[in-house]
C-alpha atoms as a PDB file:
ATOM      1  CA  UNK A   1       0.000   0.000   0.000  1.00  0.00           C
ATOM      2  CA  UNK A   2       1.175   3.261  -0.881  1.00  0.00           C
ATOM      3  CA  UNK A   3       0.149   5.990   1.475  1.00  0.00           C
ATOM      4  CA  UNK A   4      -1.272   9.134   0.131  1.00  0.00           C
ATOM      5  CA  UNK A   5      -2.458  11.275   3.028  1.00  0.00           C
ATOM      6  CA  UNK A   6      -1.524  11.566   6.172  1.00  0.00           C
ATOM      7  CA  UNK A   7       2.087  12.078   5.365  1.00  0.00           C
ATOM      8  CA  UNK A   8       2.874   9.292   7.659  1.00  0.00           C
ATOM      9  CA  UNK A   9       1.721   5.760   9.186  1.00  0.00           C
ATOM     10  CA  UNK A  10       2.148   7.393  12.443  1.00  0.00           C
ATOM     11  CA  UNK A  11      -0.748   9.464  11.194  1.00  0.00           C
ATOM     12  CA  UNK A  12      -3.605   6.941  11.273  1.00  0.00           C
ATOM     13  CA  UNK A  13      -6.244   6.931  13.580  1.00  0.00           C
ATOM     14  CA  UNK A  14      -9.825   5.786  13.925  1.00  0.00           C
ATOM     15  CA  UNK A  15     -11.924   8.130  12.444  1.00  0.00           C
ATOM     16  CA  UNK A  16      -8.960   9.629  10.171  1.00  0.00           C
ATOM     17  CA  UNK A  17      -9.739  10.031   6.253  1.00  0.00           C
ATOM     18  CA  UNK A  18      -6.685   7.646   4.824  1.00  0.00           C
ATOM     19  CA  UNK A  19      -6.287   8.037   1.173  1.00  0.00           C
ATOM     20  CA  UNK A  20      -3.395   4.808  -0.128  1.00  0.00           C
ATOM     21  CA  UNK A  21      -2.648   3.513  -3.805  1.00  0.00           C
ATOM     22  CA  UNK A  22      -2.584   0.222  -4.159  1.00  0.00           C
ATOM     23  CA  UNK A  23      -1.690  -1.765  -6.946  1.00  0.00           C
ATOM     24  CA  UNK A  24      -5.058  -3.238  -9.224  1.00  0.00           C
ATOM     25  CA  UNK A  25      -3.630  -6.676  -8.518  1.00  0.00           C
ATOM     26  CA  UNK A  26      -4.423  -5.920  -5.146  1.00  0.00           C
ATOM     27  CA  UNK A  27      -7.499  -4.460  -4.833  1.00  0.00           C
ATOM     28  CA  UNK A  28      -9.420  -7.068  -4.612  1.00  0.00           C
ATOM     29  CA  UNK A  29      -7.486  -8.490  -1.570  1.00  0.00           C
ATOM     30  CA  UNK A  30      -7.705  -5.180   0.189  1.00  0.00           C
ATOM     31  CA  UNK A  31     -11.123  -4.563  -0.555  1.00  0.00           C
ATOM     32  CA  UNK A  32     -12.391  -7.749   1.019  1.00  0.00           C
ATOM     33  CA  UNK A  33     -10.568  -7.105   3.961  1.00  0.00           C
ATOM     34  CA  UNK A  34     -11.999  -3.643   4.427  1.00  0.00           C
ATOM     35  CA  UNK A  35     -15.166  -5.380   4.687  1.00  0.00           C
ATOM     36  CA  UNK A  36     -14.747  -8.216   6.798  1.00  0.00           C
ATOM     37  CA  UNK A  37     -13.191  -5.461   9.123  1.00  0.00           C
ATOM     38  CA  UNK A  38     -16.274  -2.884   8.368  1.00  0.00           C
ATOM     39  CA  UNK A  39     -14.161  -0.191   7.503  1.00  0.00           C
ATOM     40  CA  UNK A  40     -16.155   2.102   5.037  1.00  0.00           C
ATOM     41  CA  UNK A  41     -13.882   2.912   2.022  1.00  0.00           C
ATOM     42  CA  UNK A  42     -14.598   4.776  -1.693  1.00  0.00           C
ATOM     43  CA  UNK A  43     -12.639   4.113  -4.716  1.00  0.00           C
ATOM     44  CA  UNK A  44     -11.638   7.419  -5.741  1.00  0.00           C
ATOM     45  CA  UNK A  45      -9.722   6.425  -8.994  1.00  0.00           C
ATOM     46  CA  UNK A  46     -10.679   3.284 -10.696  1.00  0.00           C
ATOM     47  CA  UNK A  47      -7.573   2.957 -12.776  1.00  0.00           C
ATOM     48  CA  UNK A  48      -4.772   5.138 -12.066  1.00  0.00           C
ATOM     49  CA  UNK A  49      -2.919   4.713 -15.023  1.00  0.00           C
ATOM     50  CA  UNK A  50      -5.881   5.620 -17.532  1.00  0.00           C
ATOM     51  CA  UNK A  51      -6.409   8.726 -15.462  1.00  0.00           C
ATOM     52  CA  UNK A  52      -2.643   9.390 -15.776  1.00  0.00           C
ATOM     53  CA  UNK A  53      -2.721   8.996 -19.770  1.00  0.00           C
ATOM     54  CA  UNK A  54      -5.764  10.962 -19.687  1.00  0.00           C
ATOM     55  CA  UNK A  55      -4.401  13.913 -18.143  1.00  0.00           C
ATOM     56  CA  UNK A  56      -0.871  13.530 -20.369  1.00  0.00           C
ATOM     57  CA  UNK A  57      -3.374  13.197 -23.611  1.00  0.00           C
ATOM     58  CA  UNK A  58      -5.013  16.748 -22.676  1.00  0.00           C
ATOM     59  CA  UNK A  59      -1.670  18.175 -21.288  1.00  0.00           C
ATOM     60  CA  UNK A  60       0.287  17.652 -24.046  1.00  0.00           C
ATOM     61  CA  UNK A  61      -2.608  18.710 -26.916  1.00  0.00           C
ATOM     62  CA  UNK A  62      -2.399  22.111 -25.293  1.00  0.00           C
ATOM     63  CA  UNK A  63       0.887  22.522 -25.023  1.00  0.00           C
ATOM     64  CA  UNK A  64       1.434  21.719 -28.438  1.00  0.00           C
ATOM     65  CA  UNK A  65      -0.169  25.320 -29.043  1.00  0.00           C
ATOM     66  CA  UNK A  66       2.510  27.203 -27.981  1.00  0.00           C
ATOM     67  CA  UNK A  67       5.084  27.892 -25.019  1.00  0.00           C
ATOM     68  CA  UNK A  68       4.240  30.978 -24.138  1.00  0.00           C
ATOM     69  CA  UNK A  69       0.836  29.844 -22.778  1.00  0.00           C
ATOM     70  CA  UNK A  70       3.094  27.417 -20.442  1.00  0.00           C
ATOM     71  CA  UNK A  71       1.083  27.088 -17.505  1.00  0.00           C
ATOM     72  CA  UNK A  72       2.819  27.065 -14.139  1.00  0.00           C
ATOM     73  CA  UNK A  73       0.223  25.848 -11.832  1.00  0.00           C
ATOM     74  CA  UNK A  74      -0.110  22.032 -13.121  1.00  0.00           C
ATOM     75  CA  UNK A  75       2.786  18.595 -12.971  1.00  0.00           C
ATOM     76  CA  UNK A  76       4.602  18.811 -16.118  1.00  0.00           C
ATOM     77  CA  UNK A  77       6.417  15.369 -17.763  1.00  0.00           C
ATOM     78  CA  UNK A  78      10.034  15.846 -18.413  1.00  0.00           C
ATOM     79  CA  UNK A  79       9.836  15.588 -21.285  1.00  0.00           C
ATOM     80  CA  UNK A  80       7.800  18.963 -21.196  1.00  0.00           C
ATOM     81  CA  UNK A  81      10.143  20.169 -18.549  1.00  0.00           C
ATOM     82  CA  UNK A  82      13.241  19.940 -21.012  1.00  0.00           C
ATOM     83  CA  UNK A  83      11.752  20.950 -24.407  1.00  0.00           C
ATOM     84  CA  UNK A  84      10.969  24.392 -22.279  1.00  0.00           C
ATOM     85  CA  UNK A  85      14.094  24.638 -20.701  1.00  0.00           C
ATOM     86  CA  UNK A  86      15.625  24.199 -24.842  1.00  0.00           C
ATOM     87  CA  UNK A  87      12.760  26.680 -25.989  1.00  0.00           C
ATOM     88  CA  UNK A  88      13.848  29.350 -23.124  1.00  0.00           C
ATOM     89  CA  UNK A  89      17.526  28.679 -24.082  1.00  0.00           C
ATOM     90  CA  UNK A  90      16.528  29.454 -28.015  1.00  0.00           C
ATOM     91  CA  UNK A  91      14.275  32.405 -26.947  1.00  0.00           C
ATOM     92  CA  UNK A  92      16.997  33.912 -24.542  1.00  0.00           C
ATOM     93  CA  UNK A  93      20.650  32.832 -25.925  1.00  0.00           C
ATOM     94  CA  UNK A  94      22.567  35.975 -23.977  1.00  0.00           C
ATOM     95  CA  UNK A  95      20.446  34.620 -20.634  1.00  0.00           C
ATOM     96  CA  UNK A  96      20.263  31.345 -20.690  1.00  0.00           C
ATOM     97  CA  UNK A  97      22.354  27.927 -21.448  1.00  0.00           C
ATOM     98  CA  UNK A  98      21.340  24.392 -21.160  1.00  0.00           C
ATOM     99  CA  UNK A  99      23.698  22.141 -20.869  1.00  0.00           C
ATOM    100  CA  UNK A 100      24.239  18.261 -19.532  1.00  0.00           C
ATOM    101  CA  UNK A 101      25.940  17.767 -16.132  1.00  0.00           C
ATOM    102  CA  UNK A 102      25.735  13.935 -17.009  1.00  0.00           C
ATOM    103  CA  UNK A 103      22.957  10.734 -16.844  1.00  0.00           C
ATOM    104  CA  UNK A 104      20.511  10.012 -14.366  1.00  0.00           C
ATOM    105  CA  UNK A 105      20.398   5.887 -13.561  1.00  0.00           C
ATOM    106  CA  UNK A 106      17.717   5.138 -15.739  1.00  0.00           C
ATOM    107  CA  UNK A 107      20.193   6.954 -18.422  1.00  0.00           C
ATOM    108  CA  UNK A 108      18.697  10.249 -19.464  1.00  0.00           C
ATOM    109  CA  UNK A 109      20.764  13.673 -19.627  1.00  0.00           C
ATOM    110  CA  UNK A 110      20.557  15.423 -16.613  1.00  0.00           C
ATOM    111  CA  UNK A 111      19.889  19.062 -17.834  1.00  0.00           C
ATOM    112  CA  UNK A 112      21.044  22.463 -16.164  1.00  0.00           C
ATOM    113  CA  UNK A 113      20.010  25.961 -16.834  1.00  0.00           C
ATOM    114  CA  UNK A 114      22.473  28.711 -15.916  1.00  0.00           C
ATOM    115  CA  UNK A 115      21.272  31.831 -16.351  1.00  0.00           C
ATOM    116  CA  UNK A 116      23.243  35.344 -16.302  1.00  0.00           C
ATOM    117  CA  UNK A 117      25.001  37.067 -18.527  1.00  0.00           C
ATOM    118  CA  UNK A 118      29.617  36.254 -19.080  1.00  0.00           C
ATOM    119  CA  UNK A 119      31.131  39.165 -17.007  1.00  0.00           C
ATOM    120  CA  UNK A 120      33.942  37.442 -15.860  1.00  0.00           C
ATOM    121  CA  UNK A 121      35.694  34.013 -15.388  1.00  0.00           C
ATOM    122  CA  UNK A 122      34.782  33.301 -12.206  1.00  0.00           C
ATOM    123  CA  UNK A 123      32.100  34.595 -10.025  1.00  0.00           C
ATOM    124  CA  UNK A 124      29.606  33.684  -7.384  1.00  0.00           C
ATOM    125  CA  UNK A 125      26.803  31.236  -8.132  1.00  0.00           C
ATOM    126  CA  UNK A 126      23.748  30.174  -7.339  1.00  0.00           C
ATOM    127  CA  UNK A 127      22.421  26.129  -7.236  1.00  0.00           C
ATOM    128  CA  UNK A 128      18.956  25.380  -7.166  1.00  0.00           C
ATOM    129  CA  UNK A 129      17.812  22.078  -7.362  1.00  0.00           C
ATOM    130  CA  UNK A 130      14.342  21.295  -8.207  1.00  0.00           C
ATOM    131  CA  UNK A 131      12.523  18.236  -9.174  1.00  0.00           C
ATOM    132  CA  UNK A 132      14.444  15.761  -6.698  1.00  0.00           C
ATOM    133  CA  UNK A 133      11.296  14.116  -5.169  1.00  0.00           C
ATOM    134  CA  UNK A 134       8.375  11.949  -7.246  1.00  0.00           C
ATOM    135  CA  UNK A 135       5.302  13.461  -7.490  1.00  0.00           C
ATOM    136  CA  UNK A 136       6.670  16.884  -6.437  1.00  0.00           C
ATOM    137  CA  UNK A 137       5.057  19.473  -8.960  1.00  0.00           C
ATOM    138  CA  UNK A 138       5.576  22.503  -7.205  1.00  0.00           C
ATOM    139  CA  UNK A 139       9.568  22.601  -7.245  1.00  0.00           C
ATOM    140  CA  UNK A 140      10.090  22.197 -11.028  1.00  0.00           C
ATOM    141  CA  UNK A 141       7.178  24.497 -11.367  1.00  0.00           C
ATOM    142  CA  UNK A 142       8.885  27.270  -8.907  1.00  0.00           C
ATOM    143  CA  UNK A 143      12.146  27.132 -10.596  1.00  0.00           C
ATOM    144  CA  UNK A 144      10.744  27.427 -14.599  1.00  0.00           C
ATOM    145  CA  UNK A 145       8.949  30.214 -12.978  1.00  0.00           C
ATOM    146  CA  UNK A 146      11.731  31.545 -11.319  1.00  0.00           C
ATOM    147  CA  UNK A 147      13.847  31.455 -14.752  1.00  0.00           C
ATOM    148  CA  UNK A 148      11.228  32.911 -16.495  1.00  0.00           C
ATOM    149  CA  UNK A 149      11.062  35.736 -14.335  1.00  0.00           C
END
C-alpha cells in the first residue's frame, strides 16, 4: 500500500480520512478485507494509469499550441520540462544555457540551466535544485517560474 495522506503511518487513527494507492492486482485483496473489518472505504480512482494517460493526452494537446501559454500551476512530464528549458535557451541565448551535467540511472541527460550574462571568469553562483522528489510538482514548477522571471 502506498500511502497518500496523512504524510505518515504514524498518522492513522480511527476516524482519520486515509487516502493509499494500491496496486489493481491488489485491490481485490484489500477490498475484502476492508469489509470483513467494516471499515467504510470509496474508490476514488478506478484505474490510475488511464487517469494518468488521460491527463498527459489533454496536457500535451495544449501545449502543443505554444510555449508561451506554459502554464505554471499544473505537474509537467520531463519531457515537457526539457523541451521548455531548450525553448527558453533558443528564446533567450545571452540569458540562458542548457547544458548536460551527465545521466541520471535510468540513463537520461541530466539538464542544467544557468542563467546570467559572461562578465567574468569566475564569479559567485547560485544552485537550485528542483525536481528531486516523485510526485513533487511545485519545485520544477517554482524554478521554470523563477527562470522565467
Amino acid at each position: 500500500v502506498d500511502l497518500w495522506q496523512p504524510s505518515s503511518i504514524s498518522y492513522v487513527s480511527e476516524g482519520t480520512v486515509t487516502d493509499v494507492h494500491i496496486p489493481q492486482n491488489a485491490s481485490r485483496a484489500l477490498l475484502s478485507f476492508l469489509q470483513e473489518a467494516h471499515i467504510q472505504y470509496k474508490v476514488l480512482i478506478e484505474d490510475l494509469q488511464k487517469a494518468v494517460e488521460k491527463e498527459n493526452s489533454l496536457h500535451t494537446q495544449r501545449s502543443r499550441r505554444s510555449l508561451s501559454e506554459y502554464n505554471y500551476e499544473v505537474y509537467h512530464s520531463l519531457e515537457d520540462i526539457q523541451s521548455w528549458m531548450h525553448h527558453l535557451n533558443q528564446t533567450q541565448p545571452g540569458l540562458v544555457r542548457v547544458f548536460s551535467i551527465g545521466r541520471s540511472y535510468e540513463g537520461r541527460p541530466l539538464f542544467i540551466l544557468q542563467l546570467g550574462r559572461k562578465s567574468r571568469a569566475y564569479k559567485r553562483a547560485v544552485w537550485i535544485d528542483c525536481g528531486i522528489h516523485a510526485r513533487e510538482w511545485i519545485g520544477p514548477a517554482f524554478c521554470q517560474w523563477f527562470a522565467r522571471e
